[in-house]
C-alpha atoms as a PDB file:
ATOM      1  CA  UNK A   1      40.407  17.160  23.233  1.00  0.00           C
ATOM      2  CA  UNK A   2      37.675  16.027  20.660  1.00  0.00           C
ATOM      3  CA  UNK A   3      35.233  13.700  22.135  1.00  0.00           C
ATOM      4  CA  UNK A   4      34.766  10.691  20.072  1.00  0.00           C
ATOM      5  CA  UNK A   5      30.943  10.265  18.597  1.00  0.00           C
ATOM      6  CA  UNK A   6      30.404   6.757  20.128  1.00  0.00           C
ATOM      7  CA  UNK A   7      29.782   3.608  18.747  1.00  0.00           C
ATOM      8  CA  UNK A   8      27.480   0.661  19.297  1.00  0.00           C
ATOM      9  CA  UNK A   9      28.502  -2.160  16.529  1.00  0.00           C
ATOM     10  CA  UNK A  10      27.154  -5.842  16.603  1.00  0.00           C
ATOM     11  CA  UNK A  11      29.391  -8.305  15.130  1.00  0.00           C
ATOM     12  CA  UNK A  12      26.909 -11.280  14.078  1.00  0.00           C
ATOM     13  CA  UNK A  13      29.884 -13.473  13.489  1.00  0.00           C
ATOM     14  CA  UNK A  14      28.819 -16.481  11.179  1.00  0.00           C
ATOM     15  CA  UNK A  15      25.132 -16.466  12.310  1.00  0.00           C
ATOM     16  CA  UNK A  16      22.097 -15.331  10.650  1.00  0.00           C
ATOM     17  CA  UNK A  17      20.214 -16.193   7.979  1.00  0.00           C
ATOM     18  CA  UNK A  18      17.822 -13.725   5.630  1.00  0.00           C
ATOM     19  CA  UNK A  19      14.990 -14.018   8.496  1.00  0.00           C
ATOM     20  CA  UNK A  20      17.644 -12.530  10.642  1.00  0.00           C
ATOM     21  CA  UNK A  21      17.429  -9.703   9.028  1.00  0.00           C
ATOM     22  CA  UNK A  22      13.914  -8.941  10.792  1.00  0.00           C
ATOM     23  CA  UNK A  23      15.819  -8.355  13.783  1.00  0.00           C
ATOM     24  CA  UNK A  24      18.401  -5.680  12.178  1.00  0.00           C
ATOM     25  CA  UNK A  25      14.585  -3.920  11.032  1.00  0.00           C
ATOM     26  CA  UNK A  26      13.683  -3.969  14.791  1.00  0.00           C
ATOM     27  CA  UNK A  27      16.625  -2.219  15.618  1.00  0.00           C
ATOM     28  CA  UNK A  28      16.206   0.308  13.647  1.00  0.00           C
ATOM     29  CA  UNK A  29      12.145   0.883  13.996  1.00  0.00           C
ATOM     30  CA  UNK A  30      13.448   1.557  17.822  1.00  0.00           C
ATOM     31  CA  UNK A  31      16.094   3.834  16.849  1.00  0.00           C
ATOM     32  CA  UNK A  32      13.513   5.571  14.664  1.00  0.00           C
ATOM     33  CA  UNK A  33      11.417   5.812  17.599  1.00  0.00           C
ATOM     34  CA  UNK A  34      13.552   7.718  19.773  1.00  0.00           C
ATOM     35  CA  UNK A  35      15.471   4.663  21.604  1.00  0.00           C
ATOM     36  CA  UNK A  36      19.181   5.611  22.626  1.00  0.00           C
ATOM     37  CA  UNK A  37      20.881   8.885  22.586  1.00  0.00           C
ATOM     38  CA  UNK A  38      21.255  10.456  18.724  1.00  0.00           C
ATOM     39  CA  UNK A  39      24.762  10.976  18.885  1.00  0.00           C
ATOM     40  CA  UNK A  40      25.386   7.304  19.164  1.00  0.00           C
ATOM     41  CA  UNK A  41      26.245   5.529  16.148  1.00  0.00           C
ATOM     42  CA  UNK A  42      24.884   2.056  15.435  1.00  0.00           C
ATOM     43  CA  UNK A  43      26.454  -0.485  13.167  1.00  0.00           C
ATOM     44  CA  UNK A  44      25.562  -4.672  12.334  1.00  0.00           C
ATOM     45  CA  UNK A  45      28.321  -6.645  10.966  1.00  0.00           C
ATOM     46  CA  UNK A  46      26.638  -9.599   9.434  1.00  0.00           C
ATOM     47  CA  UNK A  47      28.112 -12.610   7.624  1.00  0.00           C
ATOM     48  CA  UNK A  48      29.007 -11.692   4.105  1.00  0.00           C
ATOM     49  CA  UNK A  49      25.674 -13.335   2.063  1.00  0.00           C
ATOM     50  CA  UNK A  50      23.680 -11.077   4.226  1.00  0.00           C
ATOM     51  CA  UNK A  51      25.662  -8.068   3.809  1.00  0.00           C
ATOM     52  CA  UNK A  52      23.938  -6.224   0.107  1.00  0.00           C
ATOM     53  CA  UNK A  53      20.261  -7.486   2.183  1.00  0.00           C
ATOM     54  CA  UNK A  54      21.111  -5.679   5.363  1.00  0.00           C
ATOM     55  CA  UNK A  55      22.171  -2.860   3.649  1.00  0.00           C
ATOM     56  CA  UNK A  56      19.051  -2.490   1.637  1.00  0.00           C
ATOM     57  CA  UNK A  57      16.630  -3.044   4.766  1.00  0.00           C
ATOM     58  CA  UNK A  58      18.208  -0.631   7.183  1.00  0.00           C
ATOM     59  CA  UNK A  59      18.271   2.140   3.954  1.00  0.00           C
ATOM     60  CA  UNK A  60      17.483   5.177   5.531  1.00  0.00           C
ATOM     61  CA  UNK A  61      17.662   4.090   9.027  1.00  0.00           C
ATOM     62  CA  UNK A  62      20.161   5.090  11.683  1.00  0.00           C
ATOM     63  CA  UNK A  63      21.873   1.778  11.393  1.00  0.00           C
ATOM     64  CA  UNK A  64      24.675   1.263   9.580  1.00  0.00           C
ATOM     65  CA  UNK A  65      26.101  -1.767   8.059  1.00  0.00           C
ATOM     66  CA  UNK A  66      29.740  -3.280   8.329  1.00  0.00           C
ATOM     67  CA  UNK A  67      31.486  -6.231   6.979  1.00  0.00           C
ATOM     68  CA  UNK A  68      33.535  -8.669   9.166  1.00  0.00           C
ATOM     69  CA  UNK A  69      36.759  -9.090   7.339  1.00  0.00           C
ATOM     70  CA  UNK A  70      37.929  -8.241   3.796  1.00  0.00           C
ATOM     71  CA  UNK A  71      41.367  -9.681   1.828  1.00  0.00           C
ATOM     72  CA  UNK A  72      44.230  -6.993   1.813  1.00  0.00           C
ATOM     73  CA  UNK A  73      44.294  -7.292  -1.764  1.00  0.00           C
ATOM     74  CA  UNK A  74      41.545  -5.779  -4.512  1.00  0.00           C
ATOM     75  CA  UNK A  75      41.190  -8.846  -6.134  1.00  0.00           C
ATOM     76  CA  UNK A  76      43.079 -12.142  -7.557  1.00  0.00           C
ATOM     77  CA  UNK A  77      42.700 -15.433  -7.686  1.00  0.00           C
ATOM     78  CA  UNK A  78      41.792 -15.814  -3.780  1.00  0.00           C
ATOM     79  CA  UNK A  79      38.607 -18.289  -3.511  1.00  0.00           C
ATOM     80  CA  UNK A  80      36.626 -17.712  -0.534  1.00  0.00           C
ATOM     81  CA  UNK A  81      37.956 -14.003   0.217  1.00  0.00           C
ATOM     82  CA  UNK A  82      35.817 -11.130  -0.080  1.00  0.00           C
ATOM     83  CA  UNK A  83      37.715  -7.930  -1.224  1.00  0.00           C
ATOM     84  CA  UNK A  84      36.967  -4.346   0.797  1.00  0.00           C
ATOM     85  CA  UNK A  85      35.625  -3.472  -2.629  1.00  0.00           C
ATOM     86  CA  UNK A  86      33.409  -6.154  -2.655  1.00  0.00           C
ATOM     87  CA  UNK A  87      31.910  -5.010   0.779  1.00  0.00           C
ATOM     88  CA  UNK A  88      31.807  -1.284  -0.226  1.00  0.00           C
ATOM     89  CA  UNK A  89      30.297  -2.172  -3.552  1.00  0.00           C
ATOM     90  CA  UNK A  90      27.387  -4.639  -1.089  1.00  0.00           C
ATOM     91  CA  UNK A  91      26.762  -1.120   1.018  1.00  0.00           C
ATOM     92  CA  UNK A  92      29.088  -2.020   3.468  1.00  0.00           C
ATOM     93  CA  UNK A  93      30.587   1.520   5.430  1.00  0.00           C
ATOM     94  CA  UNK A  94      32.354  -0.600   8.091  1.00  0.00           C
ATOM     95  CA  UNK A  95      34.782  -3.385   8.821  1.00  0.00           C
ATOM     96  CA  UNK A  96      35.710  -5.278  11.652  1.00  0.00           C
ATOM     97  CA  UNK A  97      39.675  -6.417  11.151  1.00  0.00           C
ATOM     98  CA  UNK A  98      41.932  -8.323  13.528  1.00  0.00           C
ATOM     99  CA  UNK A  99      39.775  -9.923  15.091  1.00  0.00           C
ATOM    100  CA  UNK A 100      40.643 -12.325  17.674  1.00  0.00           C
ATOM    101  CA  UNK A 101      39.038 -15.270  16.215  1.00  0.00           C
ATOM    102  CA  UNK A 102      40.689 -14.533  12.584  1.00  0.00           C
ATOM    103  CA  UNK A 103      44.540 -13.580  14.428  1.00  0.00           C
ATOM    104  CA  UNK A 104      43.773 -16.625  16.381  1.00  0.00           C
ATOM    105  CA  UNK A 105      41.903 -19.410  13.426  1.00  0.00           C
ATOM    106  CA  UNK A 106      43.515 -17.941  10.594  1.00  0.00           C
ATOM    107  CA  UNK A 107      47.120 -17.059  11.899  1.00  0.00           C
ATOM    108  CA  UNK A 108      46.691 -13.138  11.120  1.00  0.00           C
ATOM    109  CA  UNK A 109      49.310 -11.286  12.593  1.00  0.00           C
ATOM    110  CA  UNK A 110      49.619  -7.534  13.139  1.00  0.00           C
ATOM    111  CA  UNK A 111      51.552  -6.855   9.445  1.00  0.00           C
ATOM    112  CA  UNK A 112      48.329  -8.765   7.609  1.00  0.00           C
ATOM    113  CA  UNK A 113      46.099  -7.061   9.923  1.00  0.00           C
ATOM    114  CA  UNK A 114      47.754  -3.474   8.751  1.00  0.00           C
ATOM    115  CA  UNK A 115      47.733  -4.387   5.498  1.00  0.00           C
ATOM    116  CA  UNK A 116      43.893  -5.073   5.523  1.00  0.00           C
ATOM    117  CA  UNK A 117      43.081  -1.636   7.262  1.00  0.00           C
ATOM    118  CA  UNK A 118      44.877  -0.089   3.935  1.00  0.00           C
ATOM    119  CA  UNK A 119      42.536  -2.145   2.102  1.00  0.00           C
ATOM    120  CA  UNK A 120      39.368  -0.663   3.970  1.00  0.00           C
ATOM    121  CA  UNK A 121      41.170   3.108   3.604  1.00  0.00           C
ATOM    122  CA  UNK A 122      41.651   2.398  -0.159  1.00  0.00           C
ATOM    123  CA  UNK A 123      37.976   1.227  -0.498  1.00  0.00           C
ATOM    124  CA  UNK A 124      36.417   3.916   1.437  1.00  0.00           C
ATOM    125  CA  UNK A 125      35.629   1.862   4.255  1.00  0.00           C
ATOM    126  CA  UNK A 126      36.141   3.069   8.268  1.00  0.00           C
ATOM    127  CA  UNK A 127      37.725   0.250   9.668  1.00  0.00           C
ATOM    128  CA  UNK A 128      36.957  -1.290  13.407  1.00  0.00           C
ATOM    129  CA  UNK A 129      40.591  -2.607  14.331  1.00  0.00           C
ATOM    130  CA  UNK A 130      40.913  -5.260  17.312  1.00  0.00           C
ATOM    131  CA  UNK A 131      43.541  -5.595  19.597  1.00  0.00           C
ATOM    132  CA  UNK A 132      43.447  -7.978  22.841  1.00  0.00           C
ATOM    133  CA  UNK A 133      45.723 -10.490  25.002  1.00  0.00           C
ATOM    134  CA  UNK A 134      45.593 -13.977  25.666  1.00  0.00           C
ATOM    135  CA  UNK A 135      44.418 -14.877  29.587  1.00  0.00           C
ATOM    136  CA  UNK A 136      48.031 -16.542  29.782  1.00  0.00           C
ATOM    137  CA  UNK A 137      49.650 -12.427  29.457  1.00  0.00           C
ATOM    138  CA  UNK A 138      47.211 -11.217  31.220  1.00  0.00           C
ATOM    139  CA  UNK A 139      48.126 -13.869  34.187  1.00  0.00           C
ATOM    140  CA  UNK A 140      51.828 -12.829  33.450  1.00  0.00           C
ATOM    141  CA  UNK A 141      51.516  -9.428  33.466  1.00  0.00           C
ATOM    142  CA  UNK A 142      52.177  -8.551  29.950  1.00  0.00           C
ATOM    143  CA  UNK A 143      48.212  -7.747  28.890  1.00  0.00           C
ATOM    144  CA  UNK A 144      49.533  -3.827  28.436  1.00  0.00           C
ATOM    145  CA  UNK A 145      52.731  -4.518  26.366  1.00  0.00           C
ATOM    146  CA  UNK A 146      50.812  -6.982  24.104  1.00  0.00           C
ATOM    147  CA  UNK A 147      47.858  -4.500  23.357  1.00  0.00           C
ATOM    148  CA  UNK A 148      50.150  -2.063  23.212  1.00  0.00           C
ATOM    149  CA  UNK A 149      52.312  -4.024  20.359  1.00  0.00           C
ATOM    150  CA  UNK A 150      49.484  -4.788  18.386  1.00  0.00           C
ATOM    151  CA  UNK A 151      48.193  -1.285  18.153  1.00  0.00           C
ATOM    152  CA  UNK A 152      51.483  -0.046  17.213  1.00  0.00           C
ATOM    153  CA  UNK A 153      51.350  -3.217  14.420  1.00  0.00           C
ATOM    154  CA  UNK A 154      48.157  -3.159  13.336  1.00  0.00           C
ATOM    155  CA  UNK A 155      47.493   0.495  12.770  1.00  0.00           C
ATOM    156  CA  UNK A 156      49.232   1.998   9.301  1.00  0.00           C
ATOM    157  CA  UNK A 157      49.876   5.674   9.612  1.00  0.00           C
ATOM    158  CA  UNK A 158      47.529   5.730   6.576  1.00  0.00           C
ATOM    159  CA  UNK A 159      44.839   5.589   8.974  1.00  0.00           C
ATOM    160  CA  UNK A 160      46.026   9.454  10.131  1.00  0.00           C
ATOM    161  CA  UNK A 161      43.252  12.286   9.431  1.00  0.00           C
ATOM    162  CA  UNK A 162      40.482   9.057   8.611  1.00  0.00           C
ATOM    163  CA  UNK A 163      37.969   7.859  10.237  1.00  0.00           C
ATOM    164  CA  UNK A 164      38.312   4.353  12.532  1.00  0.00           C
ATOM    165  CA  UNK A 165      37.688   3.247  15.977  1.00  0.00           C
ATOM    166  CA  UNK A 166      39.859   0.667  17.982  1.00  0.00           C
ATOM    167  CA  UNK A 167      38.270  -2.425  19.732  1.00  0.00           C
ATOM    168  CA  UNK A 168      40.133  -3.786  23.166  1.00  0.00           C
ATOM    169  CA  UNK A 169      38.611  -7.357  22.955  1.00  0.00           C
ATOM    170  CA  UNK A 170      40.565  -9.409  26.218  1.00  0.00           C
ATOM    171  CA  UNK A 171      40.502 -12.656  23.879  1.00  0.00           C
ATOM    172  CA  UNK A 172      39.675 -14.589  27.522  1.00  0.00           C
ATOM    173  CA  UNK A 173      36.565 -13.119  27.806  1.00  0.00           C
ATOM    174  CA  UNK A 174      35.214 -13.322  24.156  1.00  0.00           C
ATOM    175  CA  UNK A 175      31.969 -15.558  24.457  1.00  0.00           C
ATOM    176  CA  UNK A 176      32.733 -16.906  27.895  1.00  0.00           C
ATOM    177  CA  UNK A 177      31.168 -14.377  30.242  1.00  0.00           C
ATOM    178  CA  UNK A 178      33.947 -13.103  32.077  1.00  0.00           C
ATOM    179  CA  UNK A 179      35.078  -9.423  31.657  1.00  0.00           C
ATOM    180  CA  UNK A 180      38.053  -7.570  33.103  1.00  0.00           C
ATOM    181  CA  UNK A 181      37.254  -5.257  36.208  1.00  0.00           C
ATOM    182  CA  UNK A 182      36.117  -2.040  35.753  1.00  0.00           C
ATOM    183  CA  UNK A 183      39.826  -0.671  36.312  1.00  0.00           C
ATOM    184  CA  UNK A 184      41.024  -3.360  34.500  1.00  0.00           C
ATOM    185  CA  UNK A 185      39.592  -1.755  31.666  1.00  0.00           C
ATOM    186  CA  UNK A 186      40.040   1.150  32.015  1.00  0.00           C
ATOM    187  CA  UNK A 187      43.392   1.091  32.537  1.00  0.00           C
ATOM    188  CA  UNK A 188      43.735  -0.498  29.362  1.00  0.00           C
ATOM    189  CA  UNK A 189      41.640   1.920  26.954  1.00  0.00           C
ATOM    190  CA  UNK A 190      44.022   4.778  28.448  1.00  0.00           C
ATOM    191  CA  UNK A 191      47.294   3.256  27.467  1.00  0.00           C
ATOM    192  CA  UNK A 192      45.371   2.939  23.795  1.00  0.00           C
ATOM    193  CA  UNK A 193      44.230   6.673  23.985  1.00  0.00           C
ATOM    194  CA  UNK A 194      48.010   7.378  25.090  1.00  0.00           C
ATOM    195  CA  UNK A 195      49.253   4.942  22.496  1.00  0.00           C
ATOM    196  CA  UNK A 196      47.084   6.825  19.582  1.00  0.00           C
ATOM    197  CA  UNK A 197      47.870  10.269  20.542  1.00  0.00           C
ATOM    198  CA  UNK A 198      51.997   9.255  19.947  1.00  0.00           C
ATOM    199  CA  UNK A 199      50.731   7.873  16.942  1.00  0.00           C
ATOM    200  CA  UNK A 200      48.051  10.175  14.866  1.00  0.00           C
ATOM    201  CA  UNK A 201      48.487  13.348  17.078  1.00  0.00           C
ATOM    202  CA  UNK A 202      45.449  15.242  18.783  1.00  0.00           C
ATOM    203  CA  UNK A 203      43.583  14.206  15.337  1.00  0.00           C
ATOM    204  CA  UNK A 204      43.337  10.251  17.264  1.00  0.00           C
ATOM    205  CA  UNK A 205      41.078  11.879  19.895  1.00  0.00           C
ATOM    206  CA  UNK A 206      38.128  11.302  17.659  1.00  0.00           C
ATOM    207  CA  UNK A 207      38.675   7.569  17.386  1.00  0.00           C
ATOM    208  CA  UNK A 208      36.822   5.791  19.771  1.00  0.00           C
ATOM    209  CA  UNK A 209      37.986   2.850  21.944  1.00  0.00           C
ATOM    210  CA  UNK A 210      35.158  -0.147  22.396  1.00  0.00           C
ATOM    211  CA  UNK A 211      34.756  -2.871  24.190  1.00  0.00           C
ATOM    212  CA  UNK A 212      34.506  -5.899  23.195  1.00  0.00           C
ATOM    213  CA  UNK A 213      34.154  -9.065  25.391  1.00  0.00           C
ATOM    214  CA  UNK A 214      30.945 -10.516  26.843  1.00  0.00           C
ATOM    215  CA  UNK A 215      29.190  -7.351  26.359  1.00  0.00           C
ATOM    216  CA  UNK A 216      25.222  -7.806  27.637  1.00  0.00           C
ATOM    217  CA  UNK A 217      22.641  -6.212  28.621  1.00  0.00           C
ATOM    218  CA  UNK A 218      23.561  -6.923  32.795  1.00  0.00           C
ATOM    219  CA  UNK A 219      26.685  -5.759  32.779  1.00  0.00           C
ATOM    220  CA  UNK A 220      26.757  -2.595  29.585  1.00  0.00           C
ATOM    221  CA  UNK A 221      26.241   0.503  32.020  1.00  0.00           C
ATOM    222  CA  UNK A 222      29.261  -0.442  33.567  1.00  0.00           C
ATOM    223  CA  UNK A 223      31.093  -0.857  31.169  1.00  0.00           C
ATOM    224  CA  UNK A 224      30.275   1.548  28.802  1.00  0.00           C
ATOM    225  CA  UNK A 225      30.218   4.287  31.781  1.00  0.00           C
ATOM    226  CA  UNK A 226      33.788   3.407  31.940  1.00  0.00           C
ATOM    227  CA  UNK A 227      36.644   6.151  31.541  1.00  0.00           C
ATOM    228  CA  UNK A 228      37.758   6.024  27.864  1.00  0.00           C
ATOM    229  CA  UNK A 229      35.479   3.650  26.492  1.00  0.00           C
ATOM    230  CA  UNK A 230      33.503   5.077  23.318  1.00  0.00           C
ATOM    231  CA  UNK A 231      31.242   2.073  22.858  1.00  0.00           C
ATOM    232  CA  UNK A 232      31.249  -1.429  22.454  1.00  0.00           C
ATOM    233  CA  UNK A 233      31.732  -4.302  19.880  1.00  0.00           C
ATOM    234  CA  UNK A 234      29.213  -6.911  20.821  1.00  0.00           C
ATOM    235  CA  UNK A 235      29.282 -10.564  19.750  1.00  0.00           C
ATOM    236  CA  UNK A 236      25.707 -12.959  20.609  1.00  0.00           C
ATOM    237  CA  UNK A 237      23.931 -10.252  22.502  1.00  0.00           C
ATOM    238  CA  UNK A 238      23.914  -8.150  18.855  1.00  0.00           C
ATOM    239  CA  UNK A 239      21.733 -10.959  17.312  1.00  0.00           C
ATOM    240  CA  UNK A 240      18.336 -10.333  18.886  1.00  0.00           C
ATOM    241  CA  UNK A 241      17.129  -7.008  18.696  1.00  0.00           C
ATOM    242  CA  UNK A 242      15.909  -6.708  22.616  1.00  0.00           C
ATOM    243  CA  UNK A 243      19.376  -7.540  24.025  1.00  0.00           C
ATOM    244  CA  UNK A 244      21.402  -4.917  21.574  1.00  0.00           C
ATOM    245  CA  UNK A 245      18.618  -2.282  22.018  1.00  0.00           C
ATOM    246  CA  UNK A 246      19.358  -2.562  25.974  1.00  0.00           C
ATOM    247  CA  UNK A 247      22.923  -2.152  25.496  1.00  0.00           C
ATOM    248  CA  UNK A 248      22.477   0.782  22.904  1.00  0.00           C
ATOM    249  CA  UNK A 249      19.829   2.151  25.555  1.00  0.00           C
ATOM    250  CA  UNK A 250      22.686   1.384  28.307  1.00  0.00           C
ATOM    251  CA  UNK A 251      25.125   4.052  26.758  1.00  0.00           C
ATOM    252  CA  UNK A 252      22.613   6.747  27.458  1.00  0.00           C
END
């Protein structure tokens, strides 16, 4: 088995503004300096204005720069979508897709979400893909057949031989605090790795599995320490520089 190179990426959802951008520099001056283990990789996802800016101040730096969404199709008459090409063309190498808050505000389902990672493949862009139930099945018992469906849905076997990493987000705990148990998680990020392998082949054992969910600084070790998680996907604690830096320190 290939370990997976991990990966710390902050998803600034729709915050920041171009003085934010002073805090993606800080990151990377500390990253410069020897903060957080080499092999980690380190990604911001910032709203799309602030994308071509980011990418331009962290030139250079160990910090790459990802997108947050992107339209499955190249281009059309779509006002208000940004195109994969569009963020590859800004100096995007990233995207975040299927995320909770877009299956959940903007009625994506799995087929859309698919569809979107062949956009990122066909722009040259490694996608992030999230997957994660609902506290209702995950009070029912159904959290593993949900996650389970929606990596089976949402990843195109396109994505075999490339580059990606899959984010278990537990949409309950997104922004409220709460996270899953230790176990909890674990269990989870094993029936991915299981789910990947039947999927991609040995090849999928270079993907890494974040986490994603009311990731901070007090509770990262933990979490990240945890069997079969390759990183983490963090929300608010990604948009000051202090808080990420202790969660990229956390991995080690």
């Amino acid at each position: 088995m290939t370990a997976p190179t991990p990966l710390i990426a902050g998803n600034w959802k729709m915050h920041g503004l171009a003085a934010s951008l002073d805090e993606a520099r800080a990151v990377a001056a500390a990253l410069a300096g020897g903060v957080g283990a080499k092999a980690t990789r380190v990604a911001i996802c910032p709203a799309a204005p602030l994308i071509s800016r980011m990418a331009q101040a962290l030139a250079g730096s160990r910090v790459e720069t990802g997108g947050q969404d992107c339209r499955a199709e190249a281009s059309g008459a779509f006002t208000g979508d940004v195109a994969a090409e569009m963020l590859a063309d800004a100096g995007a190498t990233l995207v975040i897709l299927g995320h909770s808050e877009r299956r959940a505000g903007h009625g994506e389902d799995d087929a859309l979400v698919a569809a979107k990672v062949g956009a990122a493949l066909r722009a040259g862009l490694e996608p992030i893909i999230c997957v994660g139930e609902a506290l209702d099945q995950r009070e029912s018992g159904h959290a593993l057949s949900v996650v389970i469906g929606q990596v089976r849905g949402s990843l195109p076997a396109g994505l075999a031989g490339r580059p990606f990493s899959v984010a278990y987000e537990p949409v309950w705990a997104i922004g409220t605090g709460l996270t899953p148990t230790t176990p909890e998680i674990e269990e989870m990020h094993r029936a991915i790795r299981r789910v990947l392998g039947e999927m991609f082949g040995p090849a999928a054992d270079r993907a890494p599995i974040l986490y994603g969910g009311s990731v901070k600084p007090s509770n990262a070790a933990e979490i990240l320490h945890a069997a079969e998680v390759g990183g983490a996907l963090v929300g608010g604690a990604s948009l000051k520089a202090d808080d990420f830096l202790e969660i990229i320190r956390a991995l080690g």
